[in-house]
C-alpha atoms as a PDB file:
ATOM      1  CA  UNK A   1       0.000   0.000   0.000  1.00  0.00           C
ATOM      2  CA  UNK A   2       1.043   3.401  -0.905  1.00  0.00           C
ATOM      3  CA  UNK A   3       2.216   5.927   1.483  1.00  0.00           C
ATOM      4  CA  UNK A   4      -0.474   8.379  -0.049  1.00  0.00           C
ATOM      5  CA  UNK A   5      -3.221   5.883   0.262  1.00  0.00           C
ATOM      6  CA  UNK A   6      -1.843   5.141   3.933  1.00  0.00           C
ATOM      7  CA  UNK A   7      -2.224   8.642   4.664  1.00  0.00           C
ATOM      8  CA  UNK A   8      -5.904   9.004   2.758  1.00  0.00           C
ATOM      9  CA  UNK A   9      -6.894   6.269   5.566  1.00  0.00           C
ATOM     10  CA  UNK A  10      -5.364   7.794   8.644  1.00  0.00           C
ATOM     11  CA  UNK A  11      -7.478  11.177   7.638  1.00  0.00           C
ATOM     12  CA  UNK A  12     -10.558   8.655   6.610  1.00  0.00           C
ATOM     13  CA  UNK A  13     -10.486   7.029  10.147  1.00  0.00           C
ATOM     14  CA  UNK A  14      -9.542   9.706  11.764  1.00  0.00           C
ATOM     15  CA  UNK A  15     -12.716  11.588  10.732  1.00  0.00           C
ATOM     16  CA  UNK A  16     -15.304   9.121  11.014  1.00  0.00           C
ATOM     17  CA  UNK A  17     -14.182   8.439  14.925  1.00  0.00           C
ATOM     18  CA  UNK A  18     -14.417  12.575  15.341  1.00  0.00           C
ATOM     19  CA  UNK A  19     -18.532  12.586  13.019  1.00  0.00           C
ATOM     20  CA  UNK A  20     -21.403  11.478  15.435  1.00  0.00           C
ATOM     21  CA  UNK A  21     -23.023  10.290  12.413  1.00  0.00           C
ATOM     22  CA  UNK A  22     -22.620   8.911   8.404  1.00  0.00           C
ATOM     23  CA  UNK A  23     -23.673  12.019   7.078  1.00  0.00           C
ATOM     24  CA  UNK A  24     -21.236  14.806   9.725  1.00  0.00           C
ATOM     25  CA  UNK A  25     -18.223  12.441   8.174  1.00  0.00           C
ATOM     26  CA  UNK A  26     -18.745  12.634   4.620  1.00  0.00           C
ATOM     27  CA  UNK A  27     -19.434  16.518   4.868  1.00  0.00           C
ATOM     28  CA  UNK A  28     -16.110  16.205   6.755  1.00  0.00           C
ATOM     29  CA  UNK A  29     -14.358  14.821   4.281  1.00  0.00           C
ATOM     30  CA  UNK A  30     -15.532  16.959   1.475  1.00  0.00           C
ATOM     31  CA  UNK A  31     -13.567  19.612   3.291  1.00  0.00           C
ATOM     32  CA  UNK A  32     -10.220  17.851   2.271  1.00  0.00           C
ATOM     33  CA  UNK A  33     -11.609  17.296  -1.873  1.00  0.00           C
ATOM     34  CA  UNK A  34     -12.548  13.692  -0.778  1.00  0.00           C
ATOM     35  CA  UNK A  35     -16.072  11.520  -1.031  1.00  0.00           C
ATOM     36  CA  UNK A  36     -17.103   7.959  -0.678  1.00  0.00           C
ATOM     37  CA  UNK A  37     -18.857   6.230  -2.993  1.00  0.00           C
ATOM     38  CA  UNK A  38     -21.341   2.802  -2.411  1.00  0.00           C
ATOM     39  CA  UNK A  39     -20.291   0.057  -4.522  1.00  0.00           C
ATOM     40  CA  UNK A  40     -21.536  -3.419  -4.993  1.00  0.00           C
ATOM     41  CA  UNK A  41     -17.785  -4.037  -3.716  1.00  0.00           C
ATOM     42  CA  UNK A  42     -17.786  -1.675  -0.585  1.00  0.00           C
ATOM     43  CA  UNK A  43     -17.289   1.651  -0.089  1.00  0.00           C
ATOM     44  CA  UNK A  44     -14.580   3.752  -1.902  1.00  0.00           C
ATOM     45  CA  UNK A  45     -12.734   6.911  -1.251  1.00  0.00           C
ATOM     46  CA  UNK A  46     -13.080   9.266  -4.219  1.00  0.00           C
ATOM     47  CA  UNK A  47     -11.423  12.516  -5.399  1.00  0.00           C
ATOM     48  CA  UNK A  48     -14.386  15.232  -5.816  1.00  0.00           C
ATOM     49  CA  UNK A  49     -11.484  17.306  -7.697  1.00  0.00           C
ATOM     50  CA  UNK A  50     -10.648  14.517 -10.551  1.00  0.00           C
ATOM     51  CA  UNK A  51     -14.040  12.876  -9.612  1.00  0.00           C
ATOM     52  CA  UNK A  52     -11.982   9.968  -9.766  1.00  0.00           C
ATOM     53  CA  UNK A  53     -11.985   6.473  -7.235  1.00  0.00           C
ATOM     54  CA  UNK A  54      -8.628   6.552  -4.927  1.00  0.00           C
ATOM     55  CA  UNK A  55      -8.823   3.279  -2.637  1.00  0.00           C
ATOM     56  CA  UNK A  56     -11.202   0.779  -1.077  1.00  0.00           C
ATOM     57  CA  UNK A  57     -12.320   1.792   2.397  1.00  0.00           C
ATOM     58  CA  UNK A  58     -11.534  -1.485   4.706  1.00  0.00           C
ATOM     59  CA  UNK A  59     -14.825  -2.476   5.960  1.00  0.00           C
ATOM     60  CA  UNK A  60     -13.551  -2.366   9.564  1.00  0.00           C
ATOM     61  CA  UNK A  61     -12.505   1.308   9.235  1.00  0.00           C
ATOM     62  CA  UNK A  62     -16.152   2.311   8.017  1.00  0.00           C
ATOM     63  CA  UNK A  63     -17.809   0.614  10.621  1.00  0.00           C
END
């Protein structure tokens, strides 16, 4: 794993223990150009600059 997606994750985690809810985490992450995306797969992290997918959210870390 990539140092940049390492760091995507500590700021992913790091947010959703800080959001009291699903919602409060993903407006929290739009503040740093990132949103998560539902797939059949699990959730992804996405760039809303390059609207692009960046990595796979670890299903313990969404929890």
């Amino acid at each position: 794993m990539s140092n940049e997606i390492i760091d995507i994750l500590a700021i992913v985690t790091r947010e959703r223990r800080m959001a009291v809810s699903d919602r409060e985490w993903q407006h929290r992450l739009r503040g740093y150009g990132y949103g998560i995306r539902d797939t059949d797969e699990g959730r992804i992290v996405t760039s809303l600059i390059k609207d692009a997918p960046l990595c796979a959210i670890p299903a313990q870390f969404a929890a």
